[in-house]
Protein backbone atom coordinates (compact mmCIF):
# COMPACT_ATOMS: atom_id res chain seq x y z
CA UNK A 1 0.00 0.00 0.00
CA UNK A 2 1.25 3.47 -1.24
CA UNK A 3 1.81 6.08 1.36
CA UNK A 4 0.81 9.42 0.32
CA UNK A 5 2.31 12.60 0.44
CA UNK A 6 0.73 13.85 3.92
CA UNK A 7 1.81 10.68 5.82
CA UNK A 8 5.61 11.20 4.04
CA UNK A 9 5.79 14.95 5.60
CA UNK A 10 4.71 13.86 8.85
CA UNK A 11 7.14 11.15 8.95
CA UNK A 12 9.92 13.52 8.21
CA UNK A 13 8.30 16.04 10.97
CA UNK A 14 8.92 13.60 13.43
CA UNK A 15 11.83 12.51 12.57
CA UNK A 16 13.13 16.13 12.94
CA UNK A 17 11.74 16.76 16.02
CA UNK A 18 13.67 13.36 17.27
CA UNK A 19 16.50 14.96 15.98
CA UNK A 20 15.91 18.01 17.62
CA UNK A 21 15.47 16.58 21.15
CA UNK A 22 18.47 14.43 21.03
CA UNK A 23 20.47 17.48 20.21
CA UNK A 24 18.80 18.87 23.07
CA UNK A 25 19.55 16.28 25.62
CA UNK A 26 23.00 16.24 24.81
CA UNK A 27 23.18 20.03 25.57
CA UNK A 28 23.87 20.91 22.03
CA UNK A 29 23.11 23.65 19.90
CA UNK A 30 22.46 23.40 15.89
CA UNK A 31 25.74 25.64 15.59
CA UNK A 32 27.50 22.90 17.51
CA UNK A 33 26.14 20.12 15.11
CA UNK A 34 26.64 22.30 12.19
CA UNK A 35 30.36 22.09 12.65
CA UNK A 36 30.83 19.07 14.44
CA UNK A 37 28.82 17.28 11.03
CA UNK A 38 30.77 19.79 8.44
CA UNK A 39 27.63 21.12 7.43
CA UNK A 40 25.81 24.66 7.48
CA UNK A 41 23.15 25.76 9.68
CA UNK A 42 20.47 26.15 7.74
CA UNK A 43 21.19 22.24 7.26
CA UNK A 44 20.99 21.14 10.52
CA UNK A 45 18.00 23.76 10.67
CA UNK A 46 15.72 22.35 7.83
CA UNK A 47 16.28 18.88 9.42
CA UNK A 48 15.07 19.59 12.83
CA UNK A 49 12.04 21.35 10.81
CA UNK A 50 11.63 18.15 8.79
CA UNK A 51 12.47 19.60 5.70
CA UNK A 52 14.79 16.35 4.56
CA UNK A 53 13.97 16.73 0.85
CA UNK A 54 17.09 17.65 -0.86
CA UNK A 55 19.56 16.95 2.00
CA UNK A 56 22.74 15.10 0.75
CA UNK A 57 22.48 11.12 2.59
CA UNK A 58 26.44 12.21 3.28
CA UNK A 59 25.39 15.47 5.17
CA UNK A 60 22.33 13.19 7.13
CA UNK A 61 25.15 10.34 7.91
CA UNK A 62 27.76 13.69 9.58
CA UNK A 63 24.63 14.93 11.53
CA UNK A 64 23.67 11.57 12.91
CA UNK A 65 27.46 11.50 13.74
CA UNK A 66 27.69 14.41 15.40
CA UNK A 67 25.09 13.62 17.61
């Protein structure tokens, strides 16, 4: 069964937010991941917005390594 486009977004919502609170718990800001993953801040931004369309899978590996 084909998910449509709504359930997609929300997926990627919630994954940001995820993102965003274990940043968070680690007492990190985005300007900390930013150069900890060798990526810019409006990166590490549109993730934790769930705006994943058009992010590199290299730049989403760094992040998840920087956190």
């Amino acid at each position: 069964m084909a998910l449509c486009h709504a359930q997609l977004m929300g997926d990627d919502v919630q994954v940001g937010r995820m993102v965003q609170d274990l940043r968070i718990s680690k007492g990190l800001c985005q300007e900390d991941v930013a150069a900890q993953a060798g990526v810019g801040l409006p990166t590490v931004s549109r993730l934790e917005r769930g705006l994943i369309d058009g992010i590199a899978v290299g730049k989403l590996r760094a992040i998840s390594r920087a956190l």
